[in-house]
N, C-alpha and C. Protein backbone atom coordinates (compact mmCIF):
# COMPACT_ATOMS: atom_id res chain seq x y z
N UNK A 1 0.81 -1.20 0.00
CA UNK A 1 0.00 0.00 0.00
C UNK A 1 0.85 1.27 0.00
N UNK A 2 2.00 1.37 0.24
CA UNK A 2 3.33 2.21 0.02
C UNK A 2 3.28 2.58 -1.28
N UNK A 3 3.62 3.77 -1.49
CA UNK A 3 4.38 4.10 -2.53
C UNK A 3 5.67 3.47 -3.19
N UNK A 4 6.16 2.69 -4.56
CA UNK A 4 6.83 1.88 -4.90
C UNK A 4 7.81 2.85 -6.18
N UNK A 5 8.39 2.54 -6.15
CA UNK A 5 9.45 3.14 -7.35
C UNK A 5 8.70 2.84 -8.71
N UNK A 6 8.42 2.00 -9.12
CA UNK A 6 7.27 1.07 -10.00
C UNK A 6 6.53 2.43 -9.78
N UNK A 7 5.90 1.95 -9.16
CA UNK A 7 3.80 3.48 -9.16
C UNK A 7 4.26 4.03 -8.36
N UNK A 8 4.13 5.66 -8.45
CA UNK A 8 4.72 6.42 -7.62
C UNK A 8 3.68 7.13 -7.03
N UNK A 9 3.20 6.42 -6.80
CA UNK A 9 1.04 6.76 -5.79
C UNK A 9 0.87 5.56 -4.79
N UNK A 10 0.51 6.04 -3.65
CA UNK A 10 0.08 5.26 -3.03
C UNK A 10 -1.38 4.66 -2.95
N UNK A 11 -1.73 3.91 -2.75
CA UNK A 11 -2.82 2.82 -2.85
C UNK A 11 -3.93 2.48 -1.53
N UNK A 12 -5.00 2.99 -1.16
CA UNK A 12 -5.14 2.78 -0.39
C UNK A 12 -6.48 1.75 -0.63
N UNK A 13 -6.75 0.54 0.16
CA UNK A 13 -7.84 -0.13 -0.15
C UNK A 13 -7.97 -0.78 1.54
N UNK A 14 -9.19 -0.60 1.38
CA UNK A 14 -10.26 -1.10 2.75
C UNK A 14 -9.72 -2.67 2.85
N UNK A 15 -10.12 -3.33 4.05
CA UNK A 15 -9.56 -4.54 4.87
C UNK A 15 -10.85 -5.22 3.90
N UNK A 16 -12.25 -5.09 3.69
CA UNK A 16 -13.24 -5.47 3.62
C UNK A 16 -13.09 -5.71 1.24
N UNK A 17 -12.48 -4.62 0.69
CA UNK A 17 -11.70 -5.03 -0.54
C UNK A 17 -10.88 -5.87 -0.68
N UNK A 18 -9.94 -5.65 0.19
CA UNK A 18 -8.87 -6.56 0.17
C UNK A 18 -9.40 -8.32 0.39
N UNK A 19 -10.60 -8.51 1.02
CA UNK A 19 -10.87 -9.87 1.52
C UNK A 19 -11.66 -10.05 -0.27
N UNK A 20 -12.13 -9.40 -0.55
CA UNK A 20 -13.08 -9.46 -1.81
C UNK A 20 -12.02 -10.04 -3.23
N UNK A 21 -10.81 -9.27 -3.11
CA UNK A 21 -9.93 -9.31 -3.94
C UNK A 21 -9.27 -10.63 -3.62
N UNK A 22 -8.94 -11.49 -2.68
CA UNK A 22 -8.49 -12.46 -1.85
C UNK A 22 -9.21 -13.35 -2.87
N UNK A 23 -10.47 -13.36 -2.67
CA UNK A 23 -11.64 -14.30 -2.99
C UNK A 23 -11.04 -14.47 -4.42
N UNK A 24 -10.99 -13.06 -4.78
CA UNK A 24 -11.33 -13.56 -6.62
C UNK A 24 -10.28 -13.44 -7.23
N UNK A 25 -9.01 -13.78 -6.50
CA UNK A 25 -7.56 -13.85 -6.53
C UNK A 25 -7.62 -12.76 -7.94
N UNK A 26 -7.56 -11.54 -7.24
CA UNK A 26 -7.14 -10.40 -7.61
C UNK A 26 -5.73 -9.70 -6.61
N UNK A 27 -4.76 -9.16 -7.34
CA UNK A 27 -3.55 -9.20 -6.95
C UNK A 27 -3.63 -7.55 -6.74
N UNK A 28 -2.94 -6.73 -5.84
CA UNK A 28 -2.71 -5.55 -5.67
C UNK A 28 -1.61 -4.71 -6.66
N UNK A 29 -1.10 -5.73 -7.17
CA UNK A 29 -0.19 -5.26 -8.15
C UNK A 29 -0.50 -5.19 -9.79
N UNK A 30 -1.88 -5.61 -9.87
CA UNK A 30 -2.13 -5.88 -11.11
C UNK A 30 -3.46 -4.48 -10.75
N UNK A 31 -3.64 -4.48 -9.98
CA UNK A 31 -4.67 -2.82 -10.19
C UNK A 31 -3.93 -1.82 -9.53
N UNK A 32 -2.91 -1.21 -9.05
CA UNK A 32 -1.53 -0.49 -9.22
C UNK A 32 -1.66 -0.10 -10.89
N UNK A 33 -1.41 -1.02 -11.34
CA UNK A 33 -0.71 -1.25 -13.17
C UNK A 33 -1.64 -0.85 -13.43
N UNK A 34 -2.98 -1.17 -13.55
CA UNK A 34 -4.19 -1.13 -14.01
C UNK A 34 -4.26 0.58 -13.87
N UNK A 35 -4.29 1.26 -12.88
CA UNK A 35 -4.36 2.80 -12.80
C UNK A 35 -3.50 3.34 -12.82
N UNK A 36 -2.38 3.01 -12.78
CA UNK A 36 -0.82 3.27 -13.79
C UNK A 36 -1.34 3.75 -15.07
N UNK A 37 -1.73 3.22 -15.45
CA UNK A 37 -1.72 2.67 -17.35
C UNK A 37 -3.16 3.69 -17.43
N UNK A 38 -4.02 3.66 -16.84
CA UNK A 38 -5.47 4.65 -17.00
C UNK A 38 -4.86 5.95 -16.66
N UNK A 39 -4.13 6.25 -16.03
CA UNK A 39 -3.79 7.54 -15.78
C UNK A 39 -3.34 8.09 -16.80
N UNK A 40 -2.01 7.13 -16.98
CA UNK A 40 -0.97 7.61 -18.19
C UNK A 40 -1.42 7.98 -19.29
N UNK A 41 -2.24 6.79 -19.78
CA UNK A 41 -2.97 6.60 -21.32
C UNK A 41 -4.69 7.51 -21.04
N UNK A 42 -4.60 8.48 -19.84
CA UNK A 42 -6.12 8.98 -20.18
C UNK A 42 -7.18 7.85 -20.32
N UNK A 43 -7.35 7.03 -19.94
CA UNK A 43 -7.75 5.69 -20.41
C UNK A 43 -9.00 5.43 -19.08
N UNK A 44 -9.64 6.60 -19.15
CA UNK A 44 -10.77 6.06 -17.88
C UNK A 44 -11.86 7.18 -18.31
N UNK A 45 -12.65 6.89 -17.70
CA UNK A 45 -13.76 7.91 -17.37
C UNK A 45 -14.57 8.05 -16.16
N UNK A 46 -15.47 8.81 -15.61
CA UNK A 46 -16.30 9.28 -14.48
C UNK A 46 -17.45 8.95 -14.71
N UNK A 47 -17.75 8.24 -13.81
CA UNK A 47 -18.73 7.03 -13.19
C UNK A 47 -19.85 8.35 -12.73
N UNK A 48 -21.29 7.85 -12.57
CA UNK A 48 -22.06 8.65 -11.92
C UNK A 48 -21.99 9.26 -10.47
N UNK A 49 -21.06 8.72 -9.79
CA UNK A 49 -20.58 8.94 -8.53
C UNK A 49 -19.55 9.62 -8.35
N UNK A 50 -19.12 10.31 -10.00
CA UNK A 50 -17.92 10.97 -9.48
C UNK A 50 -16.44 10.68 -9.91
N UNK A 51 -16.07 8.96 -9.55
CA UNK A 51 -15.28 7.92 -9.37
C UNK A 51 -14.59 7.86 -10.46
N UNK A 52 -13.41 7.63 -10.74
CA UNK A 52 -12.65 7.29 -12.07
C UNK A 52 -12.89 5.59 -12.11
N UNK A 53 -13.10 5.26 -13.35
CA UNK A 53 -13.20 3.90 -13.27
C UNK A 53 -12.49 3.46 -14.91
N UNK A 54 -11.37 2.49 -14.71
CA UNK A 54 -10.91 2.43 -15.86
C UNK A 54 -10.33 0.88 -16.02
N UNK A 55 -9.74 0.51 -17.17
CA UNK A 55 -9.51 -1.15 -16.73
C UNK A 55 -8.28 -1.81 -17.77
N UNK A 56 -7.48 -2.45 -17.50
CA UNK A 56 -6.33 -3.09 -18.34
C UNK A 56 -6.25 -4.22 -18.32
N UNK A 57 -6.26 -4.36 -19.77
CA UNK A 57 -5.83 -5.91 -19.86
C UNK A 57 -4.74 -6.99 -19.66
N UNK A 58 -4.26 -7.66 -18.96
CA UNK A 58 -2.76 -8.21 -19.15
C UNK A 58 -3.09 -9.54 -19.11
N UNK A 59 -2.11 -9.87 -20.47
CA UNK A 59 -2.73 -11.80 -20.84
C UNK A 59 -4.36 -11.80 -21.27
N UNK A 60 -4.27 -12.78 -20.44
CA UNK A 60 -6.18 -13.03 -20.86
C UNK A 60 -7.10 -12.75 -19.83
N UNK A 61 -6.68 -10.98 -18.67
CA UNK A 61 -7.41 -11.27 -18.17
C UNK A 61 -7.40 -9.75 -18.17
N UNK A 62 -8.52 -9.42 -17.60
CA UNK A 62 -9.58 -7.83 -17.76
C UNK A 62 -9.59 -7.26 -16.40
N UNK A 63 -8.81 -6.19 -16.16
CA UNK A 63 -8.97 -5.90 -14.54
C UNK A 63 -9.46 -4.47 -14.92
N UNK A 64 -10.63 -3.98 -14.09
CA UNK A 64 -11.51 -2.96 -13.64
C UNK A 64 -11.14 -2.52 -12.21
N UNK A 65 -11.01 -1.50 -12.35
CA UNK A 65 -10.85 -0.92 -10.37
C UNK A 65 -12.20 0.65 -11.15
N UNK A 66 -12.17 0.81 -9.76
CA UNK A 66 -13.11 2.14 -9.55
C UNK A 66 -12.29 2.70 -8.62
N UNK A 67 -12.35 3.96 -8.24
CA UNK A 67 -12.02 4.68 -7.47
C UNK A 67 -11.41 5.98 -7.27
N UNK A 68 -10.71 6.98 -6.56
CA UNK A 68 -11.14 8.10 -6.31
C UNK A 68 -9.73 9.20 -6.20
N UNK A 69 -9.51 10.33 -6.53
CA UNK A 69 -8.42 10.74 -6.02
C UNK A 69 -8.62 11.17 -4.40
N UNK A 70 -7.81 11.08 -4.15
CA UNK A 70 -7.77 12.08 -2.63
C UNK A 70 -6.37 13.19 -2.47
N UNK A 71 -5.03 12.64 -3.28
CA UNK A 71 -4.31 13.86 -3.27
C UNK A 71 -3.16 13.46 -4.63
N UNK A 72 -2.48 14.29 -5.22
CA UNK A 72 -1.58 13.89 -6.32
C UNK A 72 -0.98 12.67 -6.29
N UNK A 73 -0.42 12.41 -5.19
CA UNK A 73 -0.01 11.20 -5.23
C UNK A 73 -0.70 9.96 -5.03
N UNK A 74 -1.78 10.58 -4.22
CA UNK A 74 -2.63 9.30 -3.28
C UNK A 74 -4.30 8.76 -4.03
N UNK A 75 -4.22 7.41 -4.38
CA UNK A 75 -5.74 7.04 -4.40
C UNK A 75 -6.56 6.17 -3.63
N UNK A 76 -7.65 6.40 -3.55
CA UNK A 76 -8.68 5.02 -2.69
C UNK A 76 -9.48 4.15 -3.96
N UNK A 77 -8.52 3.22 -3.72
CA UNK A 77 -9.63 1.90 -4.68
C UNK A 77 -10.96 1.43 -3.56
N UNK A 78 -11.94 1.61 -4.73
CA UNK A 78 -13.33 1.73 -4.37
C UNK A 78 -13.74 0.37 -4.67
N UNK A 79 -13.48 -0.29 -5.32
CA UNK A 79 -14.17 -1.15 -6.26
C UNK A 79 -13.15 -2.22 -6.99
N UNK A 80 -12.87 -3.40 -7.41
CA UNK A 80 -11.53 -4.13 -8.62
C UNK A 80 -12.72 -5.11 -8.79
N UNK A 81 -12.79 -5.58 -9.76
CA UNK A 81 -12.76 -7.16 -10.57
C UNK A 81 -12.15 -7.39 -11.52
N UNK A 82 -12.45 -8.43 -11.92
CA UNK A 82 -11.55 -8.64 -13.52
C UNK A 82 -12.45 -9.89 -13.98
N UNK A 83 -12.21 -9.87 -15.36
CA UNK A 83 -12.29 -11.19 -16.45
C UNK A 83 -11.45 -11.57 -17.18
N UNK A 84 -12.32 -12.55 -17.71
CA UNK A 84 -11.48 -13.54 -18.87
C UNK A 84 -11.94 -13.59 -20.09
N UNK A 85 -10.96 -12.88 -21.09
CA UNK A 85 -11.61 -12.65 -22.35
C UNK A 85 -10.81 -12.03 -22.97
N UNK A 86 -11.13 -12.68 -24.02
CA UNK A 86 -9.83 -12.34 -25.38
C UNK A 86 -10.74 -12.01 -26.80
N UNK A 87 -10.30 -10.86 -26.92
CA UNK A 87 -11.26 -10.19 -28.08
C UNK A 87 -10.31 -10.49 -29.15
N UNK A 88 -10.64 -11.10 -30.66
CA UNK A 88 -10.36 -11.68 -31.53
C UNK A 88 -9.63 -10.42 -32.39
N UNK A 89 -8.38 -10.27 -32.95
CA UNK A 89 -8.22 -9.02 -33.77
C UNK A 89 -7.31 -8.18 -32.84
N UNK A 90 -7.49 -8.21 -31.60
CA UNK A 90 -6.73 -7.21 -30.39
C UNK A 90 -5.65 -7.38 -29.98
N UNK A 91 -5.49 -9.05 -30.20
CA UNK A 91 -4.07 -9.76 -29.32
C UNK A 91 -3.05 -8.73 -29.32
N UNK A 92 -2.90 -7.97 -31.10
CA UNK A 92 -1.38 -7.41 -30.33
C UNK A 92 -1.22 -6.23 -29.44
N UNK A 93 -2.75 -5.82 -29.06
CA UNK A 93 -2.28 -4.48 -28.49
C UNK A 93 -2.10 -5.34 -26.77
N UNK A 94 -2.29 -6.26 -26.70
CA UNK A 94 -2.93 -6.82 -25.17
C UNK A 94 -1.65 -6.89 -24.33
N UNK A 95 -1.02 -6.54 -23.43
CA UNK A 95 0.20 -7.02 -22.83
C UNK A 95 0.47 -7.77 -22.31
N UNK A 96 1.37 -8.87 -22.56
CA UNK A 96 2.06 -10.06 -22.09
C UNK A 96 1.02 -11.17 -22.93
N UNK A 97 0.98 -10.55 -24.39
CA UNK A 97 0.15 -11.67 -25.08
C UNK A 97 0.53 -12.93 -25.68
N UNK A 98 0.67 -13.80 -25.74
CA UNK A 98 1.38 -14.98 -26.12
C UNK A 98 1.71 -15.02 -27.34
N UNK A 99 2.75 -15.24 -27.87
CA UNK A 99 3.10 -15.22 -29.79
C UNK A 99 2.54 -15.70 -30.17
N UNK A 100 1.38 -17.29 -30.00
CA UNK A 100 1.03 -17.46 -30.82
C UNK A 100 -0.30 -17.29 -30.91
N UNK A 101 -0.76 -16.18 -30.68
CA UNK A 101 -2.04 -15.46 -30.83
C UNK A 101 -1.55 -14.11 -31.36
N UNK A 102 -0.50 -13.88 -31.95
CA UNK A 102 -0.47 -12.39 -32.49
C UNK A 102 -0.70 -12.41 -33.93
């Protein structure tokens, strides 16, 4: 939940996310990246609540976070899931996509 040389934002997520993310073996480092990459790439939009909600793909799997600024450096993840799904035509933009799907 520190600030990392990697993401230079700290991360803050509830005890009650974290058990949710546990469940659906969602990794803290893969929604880090996930709002890494939405930040960088503009790559999100505002939810009716306000909320930035944006999502990256790595391999074959789809991670979504929601959540909020609170200061330049600092965010509160509100929300993560992810899927499984590979859109036909996309492989090469996808990261860490296997060669022989490009």
């Amino acid at each position: 939940m520190d600030k990392s040389e990697k993401y230079p934002f700290q991360l803050l997520i509830s005890d009650e996310l974290f058990k949710k993310m546990d469940r659906l073996l969602i990794g803290e480092e893969e929604l880090k990246k996930t709002i890494f990459e939405c930040e960088r790439n503009d790559r999100l939009f505002v939810n009716e609540n306000g909320n930035f909600v944006g999502s990256l793909q790595i391999g074959f799997v789809t991670y979504w976070v929601e959540y909020k600024h609170l200061e330049s450096d600092k965010y509160q993840l509100l929300n993560a899931y992810s899927h499984k799904l590979t859109i036909v035509g996309l492989a090469q933009h996808v990261v860490g996509c296997p060669e022989e799907l490009l």
